[in-house]
N, C-alpha and C. Protein backbone atom coordinates (compact mmCIF):
# COMPACT_ATOMS: atom_id res chain seq x y z
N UNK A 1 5.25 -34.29 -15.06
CA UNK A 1 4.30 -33.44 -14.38
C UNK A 1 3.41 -32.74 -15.40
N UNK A 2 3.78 -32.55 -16.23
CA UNK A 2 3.29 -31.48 -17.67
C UNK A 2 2.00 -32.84 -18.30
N UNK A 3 2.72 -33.64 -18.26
CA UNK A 3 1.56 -34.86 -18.81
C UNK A 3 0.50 -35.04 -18.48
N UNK A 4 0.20 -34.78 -16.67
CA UNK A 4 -0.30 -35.17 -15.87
C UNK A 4 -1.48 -34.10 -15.85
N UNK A 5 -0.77 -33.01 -16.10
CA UNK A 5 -1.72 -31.50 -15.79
C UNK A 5 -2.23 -31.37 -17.56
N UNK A 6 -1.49 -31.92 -18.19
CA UNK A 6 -2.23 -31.63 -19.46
C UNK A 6 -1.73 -30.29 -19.65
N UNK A 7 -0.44 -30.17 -19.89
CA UNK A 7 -0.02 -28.89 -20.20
C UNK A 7 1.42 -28.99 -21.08
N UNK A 8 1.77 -28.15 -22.03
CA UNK A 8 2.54 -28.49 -22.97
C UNK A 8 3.66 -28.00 -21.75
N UNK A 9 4.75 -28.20 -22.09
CA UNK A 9 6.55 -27.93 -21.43
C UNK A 9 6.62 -26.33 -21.49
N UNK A 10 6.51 -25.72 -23.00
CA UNK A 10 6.52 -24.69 -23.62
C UNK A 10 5.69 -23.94 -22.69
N UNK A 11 4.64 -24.34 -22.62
CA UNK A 11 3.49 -23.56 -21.82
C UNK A 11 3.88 -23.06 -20.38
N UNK A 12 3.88 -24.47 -19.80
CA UNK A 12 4.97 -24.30 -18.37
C UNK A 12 6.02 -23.26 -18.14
N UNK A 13 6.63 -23.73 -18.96
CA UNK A 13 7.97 -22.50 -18.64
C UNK A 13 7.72 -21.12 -18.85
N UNK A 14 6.86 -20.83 -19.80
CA UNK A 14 6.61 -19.85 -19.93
C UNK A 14 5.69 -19.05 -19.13
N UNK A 15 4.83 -19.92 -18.55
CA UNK A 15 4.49 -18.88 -17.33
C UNK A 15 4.79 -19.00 -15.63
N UNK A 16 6.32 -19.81 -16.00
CA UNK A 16 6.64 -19.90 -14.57
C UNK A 16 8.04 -18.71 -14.71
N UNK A 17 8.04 -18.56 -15.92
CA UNK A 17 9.31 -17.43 -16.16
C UNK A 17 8.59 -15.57 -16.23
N UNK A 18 7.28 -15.99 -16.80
CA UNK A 18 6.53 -14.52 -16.53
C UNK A 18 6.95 -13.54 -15.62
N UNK A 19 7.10 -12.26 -16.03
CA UNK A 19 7.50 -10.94 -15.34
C UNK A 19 5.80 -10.32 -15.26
N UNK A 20 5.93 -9.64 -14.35
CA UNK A 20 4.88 -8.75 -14.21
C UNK A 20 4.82 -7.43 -15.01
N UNK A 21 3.90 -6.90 -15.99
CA UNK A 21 4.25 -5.66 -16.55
C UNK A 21 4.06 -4.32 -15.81
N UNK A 22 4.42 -3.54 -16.74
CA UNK A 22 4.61 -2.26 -15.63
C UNK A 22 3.08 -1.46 -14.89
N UNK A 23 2.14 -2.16 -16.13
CA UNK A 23 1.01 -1.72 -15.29
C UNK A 23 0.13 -2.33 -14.32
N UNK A 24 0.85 -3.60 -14.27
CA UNK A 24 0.63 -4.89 -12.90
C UNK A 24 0.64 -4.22 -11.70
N UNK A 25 2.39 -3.86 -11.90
CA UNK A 25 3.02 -3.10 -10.66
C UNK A 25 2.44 -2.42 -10.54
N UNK A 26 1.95 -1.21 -11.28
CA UNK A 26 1.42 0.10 -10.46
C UNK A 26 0.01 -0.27 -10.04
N UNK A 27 -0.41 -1.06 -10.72
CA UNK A 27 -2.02 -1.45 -9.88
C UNK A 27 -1.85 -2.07 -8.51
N UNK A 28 -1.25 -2.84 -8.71
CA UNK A 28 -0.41 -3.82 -7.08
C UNK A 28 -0.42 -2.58 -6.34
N UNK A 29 0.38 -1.62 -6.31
CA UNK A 29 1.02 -0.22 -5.59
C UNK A 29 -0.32 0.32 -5.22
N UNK A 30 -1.28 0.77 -6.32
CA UNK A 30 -2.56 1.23 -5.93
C UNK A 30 -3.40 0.65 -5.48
N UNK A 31 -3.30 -0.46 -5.47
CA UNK A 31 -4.43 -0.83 -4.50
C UNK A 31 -3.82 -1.45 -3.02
N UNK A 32 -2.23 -1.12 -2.41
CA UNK A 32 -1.79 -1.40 -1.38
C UNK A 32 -2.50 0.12 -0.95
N UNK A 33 -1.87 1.37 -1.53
CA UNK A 33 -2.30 3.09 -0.81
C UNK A 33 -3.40 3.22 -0.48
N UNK A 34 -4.84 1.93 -1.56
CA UNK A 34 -5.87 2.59 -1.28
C UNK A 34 -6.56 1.93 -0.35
N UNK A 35 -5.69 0.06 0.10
CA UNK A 35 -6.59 -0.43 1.77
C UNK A 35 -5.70 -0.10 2.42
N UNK A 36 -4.63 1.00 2.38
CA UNK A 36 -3.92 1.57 3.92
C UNK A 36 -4.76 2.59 4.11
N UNK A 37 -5.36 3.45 3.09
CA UNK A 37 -6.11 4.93 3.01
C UNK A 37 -7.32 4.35 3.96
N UNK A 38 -7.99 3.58 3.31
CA UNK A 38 -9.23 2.84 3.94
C UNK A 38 -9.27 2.20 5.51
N UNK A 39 -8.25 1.28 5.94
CA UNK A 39 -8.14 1.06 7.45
C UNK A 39 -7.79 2.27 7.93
N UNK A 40 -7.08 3.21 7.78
CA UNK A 40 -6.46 4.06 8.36
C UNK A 40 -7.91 5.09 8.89
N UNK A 41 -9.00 5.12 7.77
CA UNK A 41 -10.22 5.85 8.07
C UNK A 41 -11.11 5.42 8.95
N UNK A 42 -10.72 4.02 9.46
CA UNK A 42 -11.47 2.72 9.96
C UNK A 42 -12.44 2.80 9.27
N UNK A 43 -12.44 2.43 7.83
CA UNK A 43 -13.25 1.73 6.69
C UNK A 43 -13.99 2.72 6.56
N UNK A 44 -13.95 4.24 6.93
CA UNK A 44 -15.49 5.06 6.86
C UNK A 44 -15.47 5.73 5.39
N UNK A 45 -13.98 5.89 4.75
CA UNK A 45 -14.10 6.47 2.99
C UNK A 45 -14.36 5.71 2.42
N UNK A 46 -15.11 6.26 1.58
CA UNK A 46 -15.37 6.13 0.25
C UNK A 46 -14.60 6.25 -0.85
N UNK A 47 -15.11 5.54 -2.02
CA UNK A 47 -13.80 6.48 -3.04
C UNK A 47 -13.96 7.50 -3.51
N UNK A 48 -14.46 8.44 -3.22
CA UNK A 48 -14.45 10.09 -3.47
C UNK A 48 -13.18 10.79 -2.79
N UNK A 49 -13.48 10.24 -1.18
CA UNK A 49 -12.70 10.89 -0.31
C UNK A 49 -11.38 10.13 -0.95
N UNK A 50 -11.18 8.67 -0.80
CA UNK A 50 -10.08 8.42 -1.49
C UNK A 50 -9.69 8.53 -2.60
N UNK A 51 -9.82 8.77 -2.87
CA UNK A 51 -9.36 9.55 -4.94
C UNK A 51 -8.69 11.04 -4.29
N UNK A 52 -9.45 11.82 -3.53
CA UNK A 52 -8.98 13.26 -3.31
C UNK A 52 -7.71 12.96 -2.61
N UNK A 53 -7.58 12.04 -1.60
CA UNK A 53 -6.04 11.61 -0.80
C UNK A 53 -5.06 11.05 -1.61
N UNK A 54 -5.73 10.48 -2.27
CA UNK A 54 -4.62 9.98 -3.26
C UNK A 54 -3.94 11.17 -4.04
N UNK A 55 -4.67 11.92 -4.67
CA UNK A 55 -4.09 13.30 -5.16
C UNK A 55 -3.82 13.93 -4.46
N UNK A 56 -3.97 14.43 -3.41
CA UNK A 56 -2.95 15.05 -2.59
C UNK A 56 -2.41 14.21 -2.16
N UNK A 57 -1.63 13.18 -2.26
CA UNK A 57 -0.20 12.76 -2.37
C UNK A 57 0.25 12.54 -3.50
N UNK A 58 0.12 13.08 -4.69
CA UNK A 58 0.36 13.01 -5.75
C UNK A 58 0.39 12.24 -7.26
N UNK A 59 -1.33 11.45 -6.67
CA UNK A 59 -1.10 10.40 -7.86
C UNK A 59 -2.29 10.87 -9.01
N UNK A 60 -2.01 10.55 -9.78
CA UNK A 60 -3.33 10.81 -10.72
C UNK A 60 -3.89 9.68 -11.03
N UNK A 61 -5.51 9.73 -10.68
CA UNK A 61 -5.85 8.65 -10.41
C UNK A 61 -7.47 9.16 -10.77
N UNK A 62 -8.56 8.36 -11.57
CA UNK A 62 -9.50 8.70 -11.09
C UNK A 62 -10.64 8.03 -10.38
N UNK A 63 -11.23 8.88 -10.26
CA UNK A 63 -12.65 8.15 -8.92
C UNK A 63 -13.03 7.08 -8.95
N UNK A 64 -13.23 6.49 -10.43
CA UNK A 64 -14.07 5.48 -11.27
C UNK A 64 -13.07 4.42 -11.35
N UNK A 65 -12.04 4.46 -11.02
CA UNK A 65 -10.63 3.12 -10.87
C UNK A 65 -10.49 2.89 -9.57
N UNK A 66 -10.44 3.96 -8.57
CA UNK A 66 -10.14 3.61 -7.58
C UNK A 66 -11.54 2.98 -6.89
N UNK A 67 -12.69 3.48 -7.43
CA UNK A 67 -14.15 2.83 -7.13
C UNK A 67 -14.36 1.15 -7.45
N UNK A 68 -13.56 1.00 -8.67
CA UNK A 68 -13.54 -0.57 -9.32
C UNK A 68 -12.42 -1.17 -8.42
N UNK A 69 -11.67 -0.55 -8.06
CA UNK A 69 -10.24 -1.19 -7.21
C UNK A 69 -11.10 -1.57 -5.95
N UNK A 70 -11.32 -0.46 -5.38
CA UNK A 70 -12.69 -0.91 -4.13
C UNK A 70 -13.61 -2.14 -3.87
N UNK A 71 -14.06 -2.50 -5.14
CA UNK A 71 -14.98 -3.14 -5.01
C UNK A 71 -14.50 -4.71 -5.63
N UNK A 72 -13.26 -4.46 -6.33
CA UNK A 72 -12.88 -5.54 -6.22
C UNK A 72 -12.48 -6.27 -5.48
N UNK A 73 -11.89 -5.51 -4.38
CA UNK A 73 -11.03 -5.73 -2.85
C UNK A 73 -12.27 -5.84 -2.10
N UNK A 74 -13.23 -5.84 -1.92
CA UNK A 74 -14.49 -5.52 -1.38
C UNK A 74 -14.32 -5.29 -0.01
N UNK A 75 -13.99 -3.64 -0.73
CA UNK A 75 -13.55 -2.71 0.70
C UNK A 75 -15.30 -2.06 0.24
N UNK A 76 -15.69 -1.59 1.26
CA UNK A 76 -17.20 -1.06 0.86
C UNK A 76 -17.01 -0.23 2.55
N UNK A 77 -17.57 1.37 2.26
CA UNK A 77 -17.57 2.20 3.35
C UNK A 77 -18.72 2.08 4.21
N UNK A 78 -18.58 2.45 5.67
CA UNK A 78 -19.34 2.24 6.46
C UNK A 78 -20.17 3.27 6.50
N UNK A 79 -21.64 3.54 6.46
CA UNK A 79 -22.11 4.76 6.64
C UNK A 79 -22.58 5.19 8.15
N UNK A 80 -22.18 6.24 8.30
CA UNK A 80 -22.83 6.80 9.83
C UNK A 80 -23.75 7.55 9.46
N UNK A 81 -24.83 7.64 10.52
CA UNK A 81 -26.16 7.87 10.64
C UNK A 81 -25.86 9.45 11.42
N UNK A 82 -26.31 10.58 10.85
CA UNK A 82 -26.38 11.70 11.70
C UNK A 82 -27.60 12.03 12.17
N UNK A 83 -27.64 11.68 13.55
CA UNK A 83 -28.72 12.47 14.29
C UNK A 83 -28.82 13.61 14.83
């Protein structure tokens, strides 16, 4: 199979044995809090508002990560029109 894909044995195993590091996990974690934060608003935050929820539940986190987390997930807020 390794022949076929053009991939050394060594290579293979080694990233079928890969662990996730610890700052995998906590990104994984943060960006599950921040599309529950987001449906839960029915898509209307932003990441301002979400950065402030996130800290008041206790994470330290800032605006500008959770903004790049956003947009990587391409969660994007809905704007309402005030008349």
């Amino acid at each position: 199979m390794c022949q076929v894909l053009d991939v050394s044995r060594s290579g293979y195993y080694k990233w079928k044995n890969h662990t996730k590091s610890p700052r995998q996990i906590q990104k994984e974690q943060i960006t599950k809090e921040i599309h529950c934060i987001f449906l839960e608003s029915r898509c209307l935050y932003g990441s301002p508002k979400v950065t402030s929820l996130l800290r008041q539940a206790g994470r330290r986190i800032s605006q500008k990560t959770v903004a790049r987390i956003m947009k990587e997930q391409g969660l994007q807020s809905r704007t309402v029109k005030k008349y």
